[in-house]
Protein backbone atom coordinates (compact mmCIF):
# COMPACT_ATOMS: atom_id res chain seq x y z
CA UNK A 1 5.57 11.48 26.62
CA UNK A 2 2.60 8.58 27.00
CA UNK A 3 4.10 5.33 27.07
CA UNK A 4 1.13 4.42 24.54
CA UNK A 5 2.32 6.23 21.08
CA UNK A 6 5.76 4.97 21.32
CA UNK A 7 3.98 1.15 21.12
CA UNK A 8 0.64 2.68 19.07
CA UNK A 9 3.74 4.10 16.51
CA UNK A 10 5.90 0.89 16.79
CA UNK A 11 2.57 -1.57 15.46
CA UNK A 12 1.61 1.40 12.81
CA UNK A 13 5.02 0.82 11.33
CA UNK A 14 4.93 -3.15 11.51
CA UNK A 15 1.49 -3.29 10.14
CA UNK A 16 2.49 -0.78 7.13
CA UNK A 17 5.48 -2.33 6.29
CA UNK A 18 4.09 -6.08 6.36
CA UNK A 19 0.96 -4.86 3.89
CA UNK A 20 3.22 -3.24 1.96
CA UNK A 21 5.98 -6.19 1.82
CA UNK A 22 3.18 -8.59 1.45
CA UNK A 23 2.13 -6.40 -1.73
CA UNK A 24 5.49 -5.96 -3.28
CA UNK A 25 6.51 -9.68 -3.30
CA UNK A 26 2.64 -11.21 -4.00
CA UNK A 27 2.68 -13.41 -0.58
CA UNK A 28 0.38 -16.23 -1.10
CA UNK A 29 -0.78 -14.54 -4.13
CA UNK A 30 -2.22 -11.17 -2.20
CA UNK A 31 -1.60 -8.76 -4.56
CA UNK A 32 -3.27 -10.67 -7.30
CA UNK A 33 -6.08 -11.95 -5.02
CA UNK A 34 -6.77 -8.33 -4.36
CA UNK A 35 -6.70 -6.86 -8.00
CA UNK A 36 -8.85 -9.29 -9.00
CA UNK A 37 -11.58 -8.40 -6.33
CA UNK A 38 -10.44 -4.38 -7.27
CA UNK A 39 -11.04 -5.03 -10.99
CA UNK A 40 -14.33 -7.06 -10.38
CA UNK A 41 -15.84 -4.62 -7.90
CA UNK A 42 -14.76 -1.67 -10.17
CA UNK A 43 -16.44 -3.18 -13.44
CA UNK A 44 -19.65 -1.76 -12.68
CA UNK A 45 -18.00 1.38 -13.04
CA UNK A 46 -16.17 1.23 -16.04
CA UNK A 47 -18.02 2.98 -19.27
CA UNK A 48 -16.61 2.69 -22.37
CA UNK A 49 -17.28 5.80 -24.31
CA UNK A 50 -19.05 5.31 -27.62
CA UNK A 51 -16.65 6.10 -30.23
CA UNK A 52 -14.62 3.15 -28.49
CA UNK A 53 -15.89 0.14 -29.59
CA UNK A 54 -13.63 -2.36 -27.31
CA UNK A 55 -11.51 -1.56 -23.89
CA UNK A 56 -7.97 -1.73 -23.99
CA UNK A 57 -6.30 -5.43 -24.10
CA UNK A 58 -7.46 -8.32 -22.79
CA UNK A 59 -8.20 -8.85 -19.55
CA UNK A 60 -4.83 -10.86 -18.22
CA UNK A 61 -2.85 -7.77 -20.24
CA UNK A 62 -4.90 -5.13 -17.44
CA UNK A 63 -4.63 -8.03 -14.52
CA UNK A 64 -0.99 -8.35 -15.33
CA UNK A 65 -0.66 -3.99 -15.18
CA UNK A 66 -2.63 -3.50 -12.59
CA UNK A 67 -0.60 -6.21 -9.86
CA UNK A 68 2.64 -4.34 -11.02
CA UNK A 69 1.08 -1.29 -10.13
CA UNK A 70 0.22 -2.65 -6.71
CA UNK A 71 3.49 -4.05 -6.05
CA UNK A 72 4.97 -0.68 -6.48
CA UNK A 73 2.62 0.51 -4.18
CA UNK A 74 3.66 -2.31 -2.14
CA UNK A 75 6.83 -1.11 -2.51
CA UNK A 76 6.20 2.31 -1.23
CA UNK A 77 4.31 1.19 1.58
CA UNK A 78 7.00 -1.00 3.21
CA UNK A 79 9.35 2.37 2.80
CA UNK A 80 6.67 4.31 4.77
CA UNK A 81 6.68 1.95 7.35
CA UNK A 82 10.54 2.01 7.58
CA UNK A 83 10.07 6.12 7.95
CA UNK A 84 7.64 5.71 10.85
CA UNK A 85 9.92 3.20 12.58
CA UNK A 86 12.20 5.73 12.22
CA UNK A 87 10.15 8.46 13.77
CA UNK A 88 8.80 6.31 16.64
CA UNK A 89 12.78 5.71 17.59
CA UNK A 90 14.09 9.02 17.46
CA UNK A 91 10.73 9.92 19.40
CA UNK A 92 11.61 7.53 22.03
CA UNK A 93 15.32 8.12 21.90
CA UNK A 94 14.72 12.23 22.53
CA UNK A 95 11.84 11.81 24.99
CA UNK A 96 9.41 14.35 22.40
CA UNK A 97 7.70 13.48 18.85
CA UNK A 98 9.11 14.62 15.29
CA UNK A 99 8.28 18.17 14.45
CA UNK A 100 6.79 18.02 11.52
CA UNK A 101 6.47 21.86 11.27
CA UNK A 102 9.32 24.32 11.88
């Protein structure tokens, strides 16, 4: 096997599972910092259909559904990146990848 997807595999999984950490707990206020510039580049794209006078809740009710939805996502994320880990180490520990197709 190369010696380059073992260490291409082992940063995938530390990247993926530091995003996705970083998501799930807000870090520094991430997740927040980035549904705010989601919801504000996305606002150009919302229509509100005419027999609906005014969008759903106010604006901190949608900020406050939209970062829980992102920290589940965060959530997932750092469980992906524990799966890859996995994969890269029983790739290195058995010398060939993961089948992923029997």
């Amino acid at each position: 096997m190369e010696t380059w997807r073992p260490l291409a595999g082992a940063v995938l999984s530390l990247a993926v599972s530091l995003v996705g950490v970083a998501l799930a707990t807000n870090f520094r206020g991430v997740t927040e910092w980035h549904v705010r510039r989601s919801i504000s580049t996305a606002s150009v794209l919302r229509r509100v259909p005419p027999w609906r006078w005014l969008p759903d809740g106010s604006p901190e009710e949608r900020l406050a559904r939209f970062v829980l939805l992102e920290r589940v996502l965060g959530v997932a994320f750092a469980a992906a990146g524990v799966m890859i880990f996995i994969a890269v180490g029983y790739g290195i520990v058995t010398g060939q990848p993961m089948r992923l197709v029997k």
